[in-house]
C-alpha atoms as a PDB file:
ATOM      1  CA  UNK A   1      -2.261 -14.431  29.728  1.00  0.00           C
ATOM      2  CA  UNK A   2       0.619 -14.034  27.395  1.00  0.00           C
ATOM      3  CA  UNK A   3       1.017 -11.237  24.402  1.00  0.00           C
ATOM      4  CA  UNK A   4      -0.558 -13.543  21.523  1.00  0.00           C
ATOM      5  CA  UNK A   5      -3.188 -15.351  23.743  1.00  0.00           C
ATOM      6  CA  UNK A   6      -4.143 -11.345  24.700  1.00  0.00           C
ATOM      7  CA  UNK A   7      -4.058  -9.980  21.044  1.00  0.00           C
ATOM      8  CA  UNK A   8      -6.715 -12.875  19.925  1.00  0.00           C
ATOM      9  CA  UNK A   9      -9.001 -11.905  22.695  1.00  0.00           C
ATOM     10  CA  UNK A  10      -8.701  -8.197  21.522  1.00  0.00           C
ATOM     11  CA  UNK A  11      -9.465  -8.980  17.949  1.00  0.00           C
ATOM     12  CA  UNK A  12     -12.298 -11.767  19.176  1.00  0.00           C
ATOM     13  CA  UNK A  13     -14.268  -9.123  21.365  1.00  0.00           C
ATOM     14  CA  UNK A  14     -14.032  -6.537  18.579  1.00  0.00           C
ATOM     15  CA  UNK A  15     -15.348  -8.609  16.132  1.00  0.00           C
ATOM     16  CA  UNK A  16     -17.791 -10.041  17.825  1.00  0.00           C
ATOM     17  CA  UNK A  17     -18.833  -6.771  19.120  1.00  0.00           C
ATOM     18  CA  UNK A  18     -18.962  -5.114  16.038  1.00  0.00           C
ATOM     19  CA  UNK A  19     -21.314  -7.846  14.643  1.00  0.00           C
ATOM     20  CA  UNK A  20     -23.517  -7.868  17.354  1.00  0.00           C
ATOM     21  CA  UNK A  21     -24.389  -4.469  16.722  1.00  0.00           C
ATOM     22  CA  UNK A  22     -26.012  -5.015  13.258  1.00  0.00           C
ATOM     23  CA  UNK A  23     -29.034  -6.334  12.684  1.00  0.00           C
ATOM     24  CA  UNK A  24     -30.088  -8.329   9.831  1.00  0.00           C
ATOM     25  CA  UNK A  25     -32.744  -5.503   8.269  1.00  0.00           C
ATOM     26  CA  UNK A  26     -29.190  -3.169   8.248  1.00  0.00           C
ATOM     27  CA  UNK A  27     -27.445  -5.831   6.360  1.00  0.00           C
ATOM     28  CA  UNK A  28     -30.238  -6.095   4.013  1.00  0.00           C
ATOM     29  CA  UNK A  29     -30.396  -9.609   4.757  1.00  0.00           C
ATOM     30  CA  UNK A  30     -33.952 -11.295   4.965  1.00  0.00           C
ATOM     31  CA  UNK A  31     -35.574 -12.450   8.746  1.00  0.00           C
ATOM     32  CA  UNK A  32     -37.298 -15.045   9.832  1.00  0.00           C
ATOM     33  CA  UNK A  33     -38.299 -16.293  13.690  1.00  0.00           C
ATOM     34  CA  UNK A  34     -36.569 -15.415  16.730  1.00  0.00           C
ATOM     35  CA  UNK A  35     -32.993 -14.999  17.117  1.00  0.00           C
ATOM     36  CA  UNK A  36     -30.713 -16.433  19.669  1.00  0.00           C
ATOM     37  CA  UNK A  37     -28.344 -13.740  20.039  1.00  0.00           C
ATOM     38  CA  UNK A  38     -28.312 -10.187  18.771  1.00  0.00           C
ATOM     39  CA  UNK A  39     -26.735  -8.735  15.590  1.00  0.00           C
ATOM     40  CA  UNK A  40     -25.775 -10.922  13.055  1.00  0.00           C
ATOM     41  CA  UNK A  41     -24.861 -14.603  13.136  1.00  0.00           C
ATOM     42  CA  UNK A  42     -21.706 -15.468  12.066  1.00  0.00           C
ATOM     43  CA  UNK A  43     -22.269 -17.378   9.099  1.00  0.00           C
ATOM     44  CA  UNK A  44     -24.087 -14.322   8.212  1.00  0.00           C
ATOM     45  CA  UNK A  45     -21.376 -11.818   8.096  1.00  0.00           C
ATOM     46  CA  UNK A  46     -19.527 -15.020   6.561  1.00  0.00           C
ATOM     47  CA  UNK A  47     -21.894 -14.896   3.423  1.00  0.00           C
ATOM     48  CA  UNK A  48     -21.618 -11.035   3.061  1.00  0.00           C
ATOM     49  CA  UNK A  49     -17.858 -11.205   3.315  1.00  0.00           C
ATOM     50  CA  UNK A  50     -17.792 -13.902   0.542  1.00  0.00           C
ATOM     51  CA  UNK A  51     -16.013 -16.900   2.901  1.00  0.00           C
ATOM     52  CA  UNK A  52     -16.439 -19.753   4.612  1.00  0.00           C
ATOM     53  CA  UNK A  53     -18.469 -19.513   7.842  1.00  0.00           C
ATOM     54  CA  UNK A  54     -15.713 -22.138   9.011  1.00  0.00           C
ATOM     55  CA  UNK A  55     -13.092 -19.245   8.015  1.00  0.00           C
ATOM     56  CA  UNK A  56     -14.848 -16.160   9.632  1.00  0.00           C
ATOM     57  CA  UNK A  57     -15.350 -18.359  12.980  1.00  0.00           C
ATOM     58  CA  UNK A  58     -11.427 -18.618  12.748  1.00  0.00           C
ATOM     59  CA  UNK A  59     -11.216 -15.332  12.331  1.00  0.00           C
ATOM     60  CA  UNK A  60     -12.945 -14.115  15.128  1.00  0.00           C
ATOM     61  CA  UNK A  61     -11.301 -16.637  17.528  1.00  0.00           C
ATOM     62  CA  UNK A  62      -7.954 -13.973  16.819  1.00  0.00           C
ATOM     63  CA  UNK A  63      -6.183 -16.235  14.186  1.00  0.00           C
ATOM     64  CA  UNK A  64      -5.574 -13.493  12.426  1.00  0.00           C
ATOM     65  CA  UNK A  65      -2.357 -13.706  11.019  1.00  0.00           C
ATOM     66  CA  UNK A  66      -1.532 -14.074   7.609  1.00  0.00           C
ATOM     67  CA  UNK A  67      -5.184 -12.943   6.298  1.00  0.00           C
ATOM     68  CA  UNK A  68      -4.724 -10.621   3.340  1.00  0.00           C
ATOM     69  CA  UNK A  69      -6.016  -6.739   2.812  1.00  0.00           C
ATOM     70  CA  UNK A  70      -8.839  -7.932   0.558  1.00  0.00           C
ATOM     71  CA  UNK A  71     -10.446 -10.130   2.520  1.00  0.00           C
ATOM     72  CA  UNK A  72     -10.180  -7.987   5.601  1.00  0.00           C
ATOM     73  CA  UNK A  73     -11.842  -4.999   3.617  1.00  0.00           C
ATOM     74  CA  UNK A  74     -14.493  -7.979   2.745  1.00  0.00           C
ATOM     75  CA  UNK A  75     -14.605  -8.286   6.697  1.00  0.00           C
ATOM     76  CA  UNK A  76     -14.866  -4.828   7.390  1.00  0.00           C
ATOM     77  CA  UNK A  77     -17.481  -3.360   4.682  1.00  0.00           C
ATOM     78  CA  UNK A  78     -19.540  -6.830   6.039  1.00  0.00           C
ATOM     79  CA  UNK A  79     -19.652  -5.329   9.653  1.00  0.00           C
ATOM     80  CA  UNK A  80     -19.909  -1.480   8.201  1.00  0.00           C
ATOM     81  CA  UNK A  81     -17.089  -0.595  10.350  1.00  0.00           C
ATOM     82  CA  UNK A  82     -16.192   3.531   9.923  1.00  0.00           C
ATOM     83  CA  UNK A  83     -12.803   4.477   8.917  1.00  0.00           C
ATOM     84  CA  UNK A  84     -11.276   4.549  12.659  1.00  0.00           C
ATOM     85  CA  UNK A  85     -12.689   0.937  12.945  1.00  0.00           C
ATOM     86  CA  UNK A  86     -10.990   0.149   9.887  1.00  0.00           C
ATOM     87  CA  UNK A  87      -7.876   1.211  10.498  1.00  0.00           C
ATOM     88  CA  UNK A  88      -7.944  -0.342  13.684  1.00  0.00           C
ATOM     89  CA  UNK A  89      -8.415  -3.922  12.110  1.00  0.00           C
ATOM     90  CA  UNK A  90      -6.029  -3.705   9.744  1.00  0.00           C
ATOM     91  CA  UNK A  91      -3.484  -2.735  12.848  1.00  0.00           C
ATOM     92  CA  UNK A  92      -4.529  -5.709  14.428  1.00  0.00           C
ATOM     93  CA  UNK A  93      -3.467  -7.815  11.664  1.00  0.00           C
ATOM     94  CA  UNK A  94      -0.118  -6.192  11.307  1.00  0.00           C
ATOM     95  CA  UNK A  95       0.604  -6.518  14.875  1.00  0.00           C
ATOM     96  CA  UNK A  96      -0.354 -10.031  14.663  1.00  0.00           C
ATOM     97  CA  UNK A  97       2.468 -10.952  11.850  1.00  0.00           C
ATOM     98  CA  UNK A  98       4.857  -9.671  13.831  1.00  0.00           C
ATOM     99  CA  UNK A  99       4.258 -11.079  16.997  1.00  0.00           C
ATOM    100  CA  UNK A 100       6.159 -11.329  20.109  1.00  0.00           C
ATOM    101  CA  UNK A 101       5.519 -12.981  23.214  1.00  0.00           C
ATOM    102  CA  UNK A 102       7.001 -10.152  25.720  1.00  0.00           C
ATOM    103  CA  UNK A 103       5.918  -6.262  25.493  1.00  0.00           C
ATOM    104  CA  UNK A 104       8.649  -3.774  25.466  1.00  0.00           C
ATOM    105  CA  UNK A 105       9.292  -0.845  27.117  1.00  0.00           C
ATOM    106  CA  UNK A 106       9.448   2.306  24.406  1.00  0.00           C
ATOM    107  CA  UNK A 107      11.671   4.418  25.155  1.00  0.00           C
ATOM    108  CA  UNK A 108      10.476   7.688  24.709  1.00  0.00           C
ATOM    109  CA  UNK A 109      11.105  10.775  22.136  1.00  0.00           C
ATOM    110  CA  UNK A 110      12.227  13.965  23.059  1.00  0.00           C
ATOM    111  CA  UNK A 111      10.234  16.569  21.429  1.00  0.00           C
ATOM    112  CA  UNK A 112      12.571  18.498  19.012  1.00  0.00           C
ATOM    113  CA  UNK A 113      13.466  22.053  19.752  1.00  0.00           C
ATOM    114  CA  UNK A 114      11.796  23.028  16.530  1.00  0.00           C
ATOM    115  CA  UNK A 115       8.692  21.643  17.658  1.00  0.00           C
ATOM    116  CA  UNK A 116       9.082  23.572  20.950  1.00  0.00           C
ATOM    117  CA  UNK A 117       9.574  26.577  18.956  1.00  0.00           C
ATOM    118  CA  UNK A 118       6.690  26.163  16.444  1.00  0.00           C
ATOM    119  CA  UNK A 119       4.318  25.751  19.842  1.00  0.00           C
ATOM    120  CA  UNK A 120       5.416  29.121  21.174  1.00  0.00           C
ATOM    121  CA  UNK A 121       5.340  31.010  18.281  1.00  0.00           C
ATOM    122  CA  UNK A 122       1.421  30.302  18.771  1.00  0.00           C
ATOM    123  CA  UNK A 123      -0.312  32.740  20.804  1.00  0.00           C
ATOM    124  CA  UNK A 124      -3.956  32.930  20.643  1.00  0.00           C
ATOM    125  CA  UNK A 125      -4.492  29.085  20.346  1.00  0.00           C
ATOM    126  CA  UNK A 126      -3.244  26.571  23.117  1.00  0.00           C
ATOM    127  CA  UNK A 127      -1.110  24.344  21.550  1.00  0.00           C
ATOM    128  CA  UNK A 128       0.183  21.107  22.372  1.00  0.00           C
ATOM    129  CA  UNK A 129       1.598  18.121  21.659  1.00  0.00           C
ATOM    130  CA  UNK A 130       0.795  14.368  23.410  1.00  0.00           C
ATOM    131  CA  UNK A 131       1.754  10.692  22.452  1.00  0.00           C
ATOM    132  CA  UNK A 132      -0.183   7.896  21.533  1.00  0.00           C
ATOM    133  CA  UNK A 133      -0.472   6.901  25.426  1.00  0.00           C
ATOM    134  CA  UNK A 134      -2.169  10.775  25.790  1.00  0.00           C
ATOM    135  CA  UNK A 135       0.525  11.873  28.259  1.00  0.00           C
ATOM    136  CA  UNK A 136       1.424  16.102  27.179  1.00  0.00           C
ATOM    137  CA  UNK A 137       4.741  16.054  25.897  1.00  0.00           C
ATOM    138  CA  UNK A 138       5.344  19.814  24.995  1.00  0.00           C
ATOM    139  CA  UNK A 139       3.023  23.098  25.116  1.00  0.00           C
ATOM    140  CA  UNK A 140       2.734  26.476  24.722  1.00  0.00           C
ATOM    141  CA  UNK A 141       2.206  28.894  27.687  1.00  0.00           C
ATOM    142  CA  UNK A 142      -1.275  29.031  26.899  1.00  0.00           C
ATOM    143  CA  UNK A 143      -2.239  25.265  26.730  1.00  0.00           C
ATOM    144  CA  UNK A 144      -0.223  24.898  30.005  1.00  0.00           C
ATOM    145  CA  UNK A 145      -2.727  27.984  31.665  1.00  0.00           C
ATOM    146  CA  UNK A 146      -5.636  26.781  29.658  1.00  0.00           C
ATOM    147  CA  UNK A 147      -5.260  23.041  31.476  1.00  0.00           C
ATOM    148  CA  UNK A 148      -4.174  24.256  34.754  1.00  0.00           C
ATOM    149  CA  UNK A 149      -6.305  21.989  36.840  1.00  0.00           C
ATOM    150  CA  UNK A 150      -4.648  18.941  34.852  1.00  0.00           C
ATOM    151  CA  UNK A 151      -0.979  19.847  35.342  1.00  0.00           C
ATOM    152  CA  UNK A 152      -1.687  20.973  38.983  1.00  0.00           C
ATOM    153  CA  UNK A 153      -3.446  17.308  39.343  1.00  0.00           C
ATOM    154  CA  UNK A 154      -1.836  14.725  41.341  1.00  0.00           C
ATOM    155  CA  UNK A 155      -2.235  12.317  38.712  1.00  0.00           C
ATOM    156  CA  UNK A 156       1.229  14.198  37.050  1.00  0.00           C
ATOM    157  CA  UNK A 157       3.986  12.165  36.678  1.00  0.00           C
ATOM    158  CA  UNK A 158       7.048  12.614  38.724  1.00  0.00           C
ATOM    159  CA  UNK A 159       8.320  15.161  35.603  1.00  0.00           C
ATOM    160  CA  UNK A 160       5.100  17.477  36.375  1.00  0.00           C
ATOM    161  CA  UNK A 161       4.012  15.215  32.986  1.00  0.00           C
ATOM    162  CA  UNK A 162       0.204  15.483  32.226  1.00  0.00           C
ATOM    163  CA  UNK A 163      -1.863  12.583  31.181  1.00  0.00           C
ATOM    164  CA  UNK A 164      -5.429  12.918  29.862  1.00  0.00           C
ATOM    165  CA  UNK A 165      -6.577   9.560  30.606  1.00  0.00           C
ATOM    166  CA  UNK A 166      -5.122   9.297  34.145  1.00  0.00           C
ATOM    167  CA  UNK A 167      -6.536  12.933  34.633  1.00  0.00           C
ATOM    168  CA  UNK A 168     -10.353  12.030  33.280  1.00  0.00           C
ATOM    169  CA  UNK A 169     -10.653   9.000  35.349  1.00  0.00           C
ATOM    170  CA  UNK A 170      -8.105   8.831  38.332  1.00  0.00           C
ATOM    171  CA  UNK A 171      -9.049  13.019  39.508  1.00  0.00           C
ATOM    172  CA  UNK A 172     -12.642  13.623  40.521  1.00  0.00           C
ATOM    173  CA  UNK A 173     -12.020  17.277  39.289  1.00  0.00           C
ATOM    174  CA  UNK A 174     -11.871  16.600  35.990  1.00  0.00           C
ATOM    175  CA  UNK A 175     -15.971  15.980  36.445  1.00  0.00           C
ATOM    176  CA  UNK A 176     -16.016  19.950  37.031  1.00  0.00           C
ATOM    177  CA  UNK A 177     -12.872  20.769  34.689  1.00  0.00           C
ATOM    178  CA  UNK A 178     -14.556  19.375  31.166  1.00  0.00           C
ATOM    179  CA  UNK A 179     -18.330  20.523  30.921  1.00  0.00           C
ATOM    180  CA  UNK A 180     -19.155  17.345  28.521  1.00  0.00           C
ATOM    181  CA  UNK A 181     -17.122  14.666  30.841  1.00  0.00           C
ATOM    182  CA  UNK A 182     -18.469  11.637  29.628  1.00  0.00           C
ATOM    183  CA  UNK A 183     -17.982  12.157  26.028  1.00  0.00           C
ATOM    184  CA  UNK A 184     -14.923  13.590  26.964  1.00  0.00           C
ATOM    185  CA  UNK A 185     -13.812  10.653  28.851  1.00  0.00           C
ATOM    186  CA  UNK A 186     -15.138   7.606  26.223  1.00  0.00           C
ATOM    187  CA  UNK A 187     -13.052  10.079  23.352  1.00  0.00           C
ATOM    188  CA  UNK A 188     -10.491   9.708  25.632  1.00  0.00           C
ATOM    189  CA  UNK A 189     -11.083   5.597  25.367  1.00  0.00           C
ATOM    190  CA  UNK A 190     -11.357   5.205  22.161  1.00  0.00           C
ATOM    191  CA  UNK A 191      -8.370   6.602  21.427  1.00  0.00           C
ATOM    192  CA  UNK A 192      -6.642   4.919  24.284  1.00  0.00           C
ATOM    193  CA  UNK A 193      -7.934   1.732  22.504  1.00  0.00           C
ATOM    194  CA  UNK A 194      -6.622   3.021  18.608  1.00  0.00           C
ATOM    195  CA  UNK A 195      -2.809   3.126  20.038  1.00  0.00           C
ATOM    196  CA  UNK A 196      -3.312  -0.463  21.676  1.00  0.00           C
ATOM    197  CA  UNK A 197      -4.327  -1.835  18.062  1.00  0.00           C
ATOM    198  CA  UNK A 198      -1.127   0.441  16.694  1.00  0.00           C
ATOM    199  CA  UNK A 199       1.431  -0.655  19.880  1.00  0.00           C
ATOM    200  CA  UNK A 200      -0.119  -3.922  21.305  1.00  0.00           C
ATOM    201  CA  UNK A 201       3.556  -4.603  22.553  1.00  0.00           C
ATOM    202  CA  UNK A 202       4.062  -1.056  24.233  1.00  0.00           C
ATOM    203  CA  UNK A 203       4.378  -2.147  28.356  1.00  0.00           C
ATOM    204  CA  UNK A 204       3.793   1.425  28.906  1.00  0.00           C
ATOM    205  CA  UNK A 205       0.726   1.473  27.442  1.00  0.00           C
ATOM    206  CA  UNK A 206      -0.544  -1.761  28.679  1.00  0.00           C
ATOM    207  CA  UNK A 207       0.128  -0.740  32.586  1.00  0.00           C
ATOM    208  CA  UNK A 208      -1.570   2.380  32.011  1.00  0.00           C
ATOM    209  CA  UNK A 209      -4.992   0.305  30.994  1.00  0.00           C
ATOM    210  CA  UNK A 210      -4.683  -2.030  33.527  1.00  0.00           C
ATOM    211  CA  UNK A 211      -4.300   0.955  36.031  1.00  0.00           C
ATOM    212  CA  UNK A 212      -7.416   2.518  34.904  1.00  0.00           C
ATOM    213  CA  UNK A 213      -8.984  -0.345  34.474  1.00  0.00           C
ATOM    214  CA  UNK A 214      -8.164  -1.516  38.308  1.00  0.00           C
ATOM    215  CA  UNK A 215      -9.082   1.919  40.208  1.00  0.00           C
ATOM    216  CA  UNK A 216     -11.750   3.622  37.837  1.00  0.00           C
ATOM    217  CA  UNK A 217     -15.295   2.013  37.299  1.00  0.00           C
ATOM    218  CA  UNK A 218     -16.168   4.047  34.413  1.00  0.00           C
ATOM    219  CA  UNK A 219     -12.841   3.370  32.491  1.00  0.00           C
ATOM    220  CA  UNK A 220     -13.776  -0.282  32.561  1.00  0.00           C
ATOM    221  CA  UNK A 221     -17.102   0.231  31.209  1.00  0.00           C
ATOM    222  CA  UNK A 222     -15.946   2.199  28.535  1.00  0.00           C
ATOM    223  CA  UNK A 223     -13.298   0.198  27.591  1.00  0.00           C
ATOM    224  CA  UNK A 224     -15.957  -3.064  27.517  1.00  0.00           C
ATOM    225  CA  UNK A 225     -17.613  -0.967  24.596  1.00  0.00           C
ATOM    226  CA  UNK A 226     -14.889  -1.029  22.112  1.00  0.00           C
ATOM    227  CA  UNK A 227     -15.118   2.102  20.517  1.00  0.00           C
ATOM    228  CA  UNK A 228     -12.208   3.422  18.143  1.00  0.00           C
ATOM    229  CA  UNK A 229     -11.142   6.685  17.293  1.00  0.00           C
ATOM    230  CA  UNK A 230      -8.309   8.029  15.537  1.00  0.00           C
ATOM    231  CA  UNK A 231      -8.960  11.437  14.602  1.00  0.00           C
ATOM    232  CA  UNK A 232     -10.304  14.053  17.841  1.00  0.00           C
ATOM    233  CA  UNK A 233     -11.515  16.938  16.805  1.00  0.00           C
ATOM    234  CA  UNK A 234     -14.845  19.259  17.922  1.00  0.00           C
ATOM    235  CA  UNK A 235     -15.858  21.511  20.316  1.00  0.00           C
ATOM    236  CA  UNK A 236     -14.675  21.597  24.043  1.00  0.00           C
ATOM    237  CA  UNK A 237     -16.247  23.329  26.768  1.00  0.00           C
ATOM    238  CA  UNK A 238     -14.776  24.041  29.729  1.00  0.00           C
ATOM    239  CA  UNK A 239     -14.981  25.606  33.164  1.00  0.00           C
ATOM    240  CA  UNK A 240     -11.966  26.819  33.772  1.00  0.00           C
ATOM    241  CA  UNK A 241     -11.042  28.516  37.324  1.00  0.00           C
ATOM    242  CA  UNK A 242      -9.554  31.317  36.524  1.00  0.00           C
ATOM    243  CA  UNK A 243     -11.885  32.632  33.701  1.00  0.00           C
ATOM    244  CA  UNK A 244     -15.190  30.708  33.451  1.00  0.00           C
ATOM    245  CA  UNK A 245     -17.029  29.228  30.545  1.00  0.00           C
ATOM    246  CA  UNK A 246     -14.863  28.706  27.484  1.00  0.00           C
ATOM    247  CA  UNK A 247     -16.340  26.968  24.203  1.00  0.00           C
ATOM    248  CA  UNK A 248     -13.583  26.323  21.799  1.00  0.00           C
ATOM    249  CA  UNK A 249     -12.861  24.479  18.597  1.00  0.00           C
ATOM    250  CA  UNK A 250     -10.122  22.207  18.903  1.00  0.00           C
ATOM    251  CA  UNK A 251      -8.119  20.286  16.111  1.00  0.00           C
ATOM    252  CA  UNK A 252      -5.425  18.024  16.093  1.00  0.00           C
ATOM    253  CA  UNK A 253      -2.808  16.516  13.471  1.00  0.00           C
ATOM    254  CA  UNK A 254      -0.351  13.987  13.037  1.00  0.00           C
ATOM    255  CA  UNK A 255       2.987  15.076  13.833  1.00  0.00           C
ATOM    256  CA  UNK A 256       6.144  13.185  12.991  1.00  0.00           C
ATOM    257  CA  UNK A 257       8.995  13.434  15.088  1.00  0.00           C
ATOM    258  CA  UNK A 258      10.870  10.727  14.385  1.00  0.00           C
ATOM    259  CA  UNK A 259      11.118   7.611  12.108  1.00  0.00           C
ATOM    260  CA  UNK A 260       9.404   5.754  15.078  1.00  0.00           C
ATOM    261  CA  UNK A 261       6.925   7.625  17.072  1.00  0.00           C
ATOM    262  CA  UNK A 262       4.057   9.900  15.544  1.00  0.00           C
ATOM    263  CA  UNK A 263       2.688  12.307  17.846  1.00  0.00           C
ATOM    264  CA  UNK A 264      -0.177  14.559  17.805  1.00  0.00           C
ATOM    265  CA  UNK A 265      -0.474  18.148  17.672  1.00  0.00           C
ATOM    266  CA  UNK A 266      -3.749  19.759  18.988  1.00  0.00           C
ATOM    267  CA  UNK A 267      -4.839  23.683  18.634  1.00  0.00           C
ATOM    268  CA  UNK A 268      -7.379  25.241  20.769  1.00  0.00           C
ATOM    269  CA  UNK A 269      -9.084  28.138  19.342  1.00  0.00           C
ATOM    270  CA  UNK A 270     -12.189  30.543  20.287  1.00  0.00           C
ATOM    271  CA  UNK A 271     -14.496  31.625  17.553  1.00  0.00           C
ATOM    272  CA  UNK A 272     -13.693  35.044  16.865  1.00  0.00           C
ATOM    273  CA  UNK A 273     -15.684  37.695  18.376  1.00  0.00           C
ATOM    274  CA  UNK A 274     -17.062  35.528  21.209  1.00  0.00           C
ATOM    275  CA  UNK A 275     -17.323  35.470  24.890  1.00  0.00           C
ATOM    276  CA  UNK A 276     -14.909  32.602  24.713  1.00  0.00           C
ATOM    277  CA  UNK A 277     -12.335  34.542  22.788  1.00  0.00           C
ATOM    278  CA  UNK A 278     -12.072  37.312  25.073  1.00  0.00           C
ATOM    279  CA  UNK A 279     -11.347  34.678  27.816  1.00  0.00           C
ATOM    280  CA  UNK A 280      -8.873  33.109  25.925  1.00  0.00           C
ATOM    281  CA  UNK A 281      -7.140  36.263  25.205  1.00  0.00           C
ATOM    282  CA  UNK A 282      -7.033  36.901  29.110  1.00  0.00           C
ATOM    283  CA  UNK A 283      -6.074  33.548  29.857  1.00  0.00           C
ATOM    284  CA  UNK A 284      -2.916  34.498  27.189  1.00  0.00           C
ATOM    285  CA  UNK A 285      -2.216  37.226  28.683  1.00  0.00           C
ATOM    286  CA  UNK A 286      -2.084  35.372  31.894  1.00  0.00           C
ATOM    287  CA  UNK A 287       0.175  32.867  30.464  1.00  0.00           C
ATOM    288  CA  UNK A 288       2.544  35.813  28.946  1.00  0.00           C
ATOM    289  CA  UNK A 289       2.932  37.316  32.209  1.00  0.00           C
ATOM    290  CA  UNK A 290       3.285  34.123  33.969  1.00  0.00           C
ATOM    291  CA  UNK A 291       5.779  32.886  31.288  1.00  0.00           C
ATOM    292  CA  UNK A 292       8.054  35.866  31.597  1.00  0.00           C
ATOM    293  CA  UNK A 293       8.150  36.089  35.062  1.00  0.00           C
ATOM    294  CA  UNK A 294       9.595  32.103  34.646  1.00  0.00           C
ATOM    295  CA  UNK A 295      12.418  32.966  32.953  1.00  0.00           C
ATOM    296  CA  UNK A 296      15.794  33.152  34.328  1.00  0.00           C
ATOM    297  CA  UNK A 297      17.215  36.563  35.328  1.00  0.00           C
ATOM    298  CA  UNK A 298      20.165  36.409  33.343  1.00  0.00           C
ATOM    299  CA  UNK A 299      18.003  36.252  30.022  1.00  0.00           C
ATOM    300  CA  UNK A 300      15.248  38.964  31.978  1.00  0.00           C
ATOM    301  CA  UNK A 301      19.165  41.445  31.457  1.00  0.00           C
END
């Protein structure tokens, strides 16, 4: 399947998904008799958009191309998509007017020194930064103690690189690692599935779906629900070797680093005067010790 033939099947099976998931009494539309298939019809969300039900069925077949904002927000507040969702669609469209037939190969971007710096000067929150592909691109000492069992996985890259969606669903210990793996693991999805909307031509990004998707059962059925997410942000509990139970607040931000790529930076923080926070404070020390005793000998002079 080439690049455009695979961009209107994403944009069909989101679409259709997302109207299958609303019934009638939700759209305030009336009912009458049994129904065929579930959700709404098309001409349905057709009427509630204000078009054509001859339009909308082009529009869910992927010819999407050339449709302006308006009528896409008409789309979207017809299928009560959330903001993620939103955003998501309207990256679809954008991709799809500028089109190309072969995905290409990003190159990567180094993180800048003064985003290595920022992250260390951290030092009771792991900090870190990841791409849109969820590989870790740069950390702190305590992120890199605080995920131990990730960057000690085999499913590293040949740089020691860490990957959150090859760890989740290619290592079995990730099951033990994150106490709340599944919604762990479908975060992990959906935002897996907001990059492809924002970099449907990124080959990278596309061989690491189709690797998950070939070796890991669950990654397939998560992927087959379409779920979107942009933002990740909550609580994560973990069992981490060295310390135990941690519960901690995590938060993550855009972060710039060039007029290409946007990355993400992520803190990890313990509420103060828990359990957890006296963990995390060992686990810093930990990565302190473990930090200094990496340094070379001619800066240890």
């Amino acid at each position: 399947m080439d690049d455009q033939h695979g961009h209107r099947a994403e944009i069909r099976d989101f679409l259709a998904g997302r109207r299958a998931r609303i019934t009638p009494e939700q759209a305030g539309l009336p009912t009458s008799g049994r129904r065929r298939v579930p959700g709404l019809r098309r001409e349905e969300v057709a009427v509630l958009a204000g078009v054509s039900t001859e339009w909308y069925t082009r529009l869910e077949k992927g010819h999407i191309s050339g449709v302006s904002e308006d009528v896409l927000a008409a789309v979207a507040q017809a299928l009560q998509l959330d903001e993620d969702e939103r955003t998501y669609l309207f990256d679809l469209a954008r991709a799809a007017r500028h089109a190309r037939r072969t995905p290409s190969r990003r190159r990567d971007v180094e993180t800048p020194p003064r985003i290595q710096w920022l992250l260390d000067s951290v030092t009771m929150s792991a900090a870190f930064v990841r791409n849109g592909r969820l590989d870790v691109v740069a950390t702190n000492p305590l992120a890199r103690t605080l995920h131990a069992p990730m960057f000690d996985s085999p499913t590293t890259d040949r740089r020691g690189r860490a990957d959150f969606a090859r760890y989740h669903f290619l290592d079995p210990g990730s099951q033990d690692f994150f106490t709340d793996w599944e919604a762990g693991a479908a975060a992990t999805v959906a935002l897996l599935r907001a990059e492809a909307g924002r970099e449907p031509h990124d080959r990278a990004l596309r061989e690491l779906i189709g690797e998950l998707s070939t070796l890991s059962a669950d990654f397939r059925t998560m992927w087959a629900a379409l779920d979107v997410r942009i933002r990740h942000e909550g609580v994560k509990r973990l069992q981490h070797p060295e310390v135990g139970t941690l519960e901690l607040t995590y938060q993550s931000l855009d972060l710039p680093v060039s007029q290409r790529a946007v990355h993400d930076l992520s803190l990890y923080t313990a509420e103060p005067g828990s359990t957890s926070e006296d963990r995390l404070r060992l686990l810093a020390s930990l990565a302190a010790t473990r930090s200094r005793a990496a340094e070379p000998t001619d800066r240890l002079g």
